[in-house]
Protein backbone atom coordinates (compact mmCIF):
# COMPACT_ATOMS: atom_id res chain seq x y z
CA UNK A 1 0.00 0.00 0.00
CA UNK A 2 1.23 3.22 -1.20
CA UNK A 3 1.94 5.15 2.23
CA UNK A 4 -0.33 8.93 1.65
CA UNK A 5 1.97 12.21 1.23
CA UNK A 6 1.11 14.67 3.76
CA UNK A 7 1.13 18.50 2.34
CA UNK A 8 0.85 22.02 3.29
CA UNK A 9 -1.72 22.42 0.66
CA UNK A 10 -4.54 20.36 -1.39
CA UNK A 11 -2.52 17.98 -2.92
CA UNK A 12 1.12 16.78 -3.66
CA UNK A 13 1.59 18.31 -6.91
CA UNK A 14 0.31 22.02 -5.77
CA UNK A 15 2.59 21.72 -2.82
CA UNK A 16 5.76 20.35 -4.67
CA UNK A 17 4.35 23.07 -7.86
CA UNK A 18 4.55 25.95 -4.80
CA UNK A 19 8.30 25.15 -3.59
CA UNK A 20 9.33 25.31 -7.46
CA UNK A 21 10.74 28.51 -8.32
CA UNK A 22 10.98 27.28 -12.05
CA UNK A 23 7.16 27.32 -12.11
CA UNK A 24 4.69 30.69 -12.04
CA UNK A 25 2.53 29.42 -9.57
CA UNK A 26 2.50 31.49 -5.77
CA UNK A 27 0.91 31.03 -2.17
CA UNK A 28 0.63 34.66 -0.31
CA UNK A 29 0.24 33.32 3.29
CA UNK A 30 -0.90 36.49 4.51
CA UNK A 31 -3.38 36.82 1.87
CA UNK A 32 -4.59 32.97 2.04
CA UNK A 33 -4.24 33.38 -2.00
CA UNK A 34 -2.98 31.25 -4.89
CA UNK A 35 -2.09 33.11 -8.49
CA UNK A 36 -0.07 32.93 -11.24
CA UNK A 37 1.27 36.52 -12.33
CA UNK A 38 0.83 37.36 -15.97
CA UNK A 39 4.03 37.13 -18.50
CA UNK A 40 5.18 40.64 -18.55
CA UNK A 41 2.26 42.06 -16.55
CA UNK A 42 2.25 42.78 -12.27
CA UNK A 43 -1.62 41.55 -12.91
CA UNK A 44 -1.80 38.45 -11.58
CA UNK A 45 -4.54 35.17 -12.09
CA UNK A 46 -5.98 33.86 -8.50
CA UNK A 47 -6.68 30.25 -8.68
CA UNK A 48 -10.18 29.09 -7.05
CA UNK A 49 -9.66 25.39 -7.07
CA UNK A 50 -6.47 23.87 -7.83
CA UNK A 51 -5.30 22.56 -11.14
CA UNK A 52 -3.78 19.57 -10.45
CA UNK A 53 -6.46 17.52 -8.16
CA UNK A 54 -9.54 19.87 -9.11
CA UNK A 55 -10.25 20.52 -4.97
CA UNK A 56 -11.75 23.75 -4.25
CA UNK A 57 -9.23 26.28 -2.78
CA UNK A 58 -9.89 28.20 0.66
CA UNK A 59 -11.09 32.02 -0.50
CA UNK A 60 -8.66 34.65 -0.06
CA UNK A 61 -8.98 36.49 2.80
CA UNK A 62 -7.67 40.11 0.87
CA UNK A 63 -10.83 41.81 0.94
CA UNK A 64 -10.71 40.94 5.18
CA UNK A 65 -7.36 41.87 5.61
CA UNK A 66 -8.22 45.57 4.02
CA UNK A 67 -11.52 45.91 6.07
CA UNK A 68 -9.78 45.23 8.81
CA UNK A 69 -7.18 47.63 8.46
CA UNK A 70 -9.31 49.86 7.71
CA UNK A 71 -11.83 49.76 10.73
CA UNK A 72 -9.76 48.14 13.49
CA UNK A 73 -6.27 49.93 12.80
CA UNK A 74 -7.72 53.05 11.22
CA UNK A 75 -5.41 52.42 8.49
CA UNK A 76 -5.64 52.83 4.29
CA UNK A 77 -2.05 52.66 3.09
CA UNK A 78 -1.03 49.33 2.76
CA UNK A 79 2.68 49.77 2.58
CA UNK A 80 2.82 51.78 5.86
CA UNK A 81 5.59 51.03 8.05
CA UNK A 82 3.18 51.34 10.67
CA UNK A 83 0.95 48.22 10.09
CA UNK A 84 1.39 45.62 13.05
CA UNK A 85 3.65 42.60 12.62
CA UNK A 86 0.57 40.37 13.02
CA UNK A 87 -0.88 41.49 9.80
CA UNK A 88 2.54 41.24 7.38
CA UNK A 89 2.02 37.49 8.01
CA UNK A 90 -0.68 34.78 8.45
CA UNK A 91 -0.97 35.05 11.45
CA UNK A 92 -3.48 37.63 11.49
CA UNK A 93 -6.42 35.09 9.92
CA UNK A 94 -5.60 32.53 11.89
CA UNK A 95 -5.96 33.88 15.66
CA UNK A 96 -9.05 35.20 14.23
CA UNK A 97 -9.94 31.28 13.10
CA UNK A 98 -10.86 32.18 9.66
């Protein structure tokens, strides 16, 4: 019996696709998001389930993160120097359990 791969994401090939740098496919951690950025664009494509195994993708928490810099740290300007450690990481969605 073939013994089961355990991953950080939905499947072996996403995970071992993620720790790639040859191949255009990203995790942002603080964003909960996977993408692929454009050739020769910033614009990137966010992935909603995964390619590979078809599983549907947890949604990305970017609209949260701005509402809640907005309303709990008063805050608009994403690349302030000012915005807490907490929320340059994931850490920020997952004390909150989301």
């Amino acid at each position: 019996m073939k013994k089961l791969e355990k991953t950080k994401h939905c499947c072996g090939q996403m995970t071992r696709y993620l720790e790639d740098p040859r191949i255009n496919v990203h995790y942002c951690p603080k964003f909960r998001e996977y993408s692929t950025y454009l050739i020769n664009s910033p614009a990137k494509q966010c992935y909603f389930y995964c390619p590979w195994c078809g599983k549907k993708l947890p949604e990305s928490l970017r609209d949260e993160y701005f509402k809640i810099l907005r309303e709990e740290y008063k805050m608009n300007d994403i690349r302030s120097p000012k915005i807490p450690d907490e929320l340059k990481t994931d850490k920020w969605w997952k004390k909150r359990g989301l």
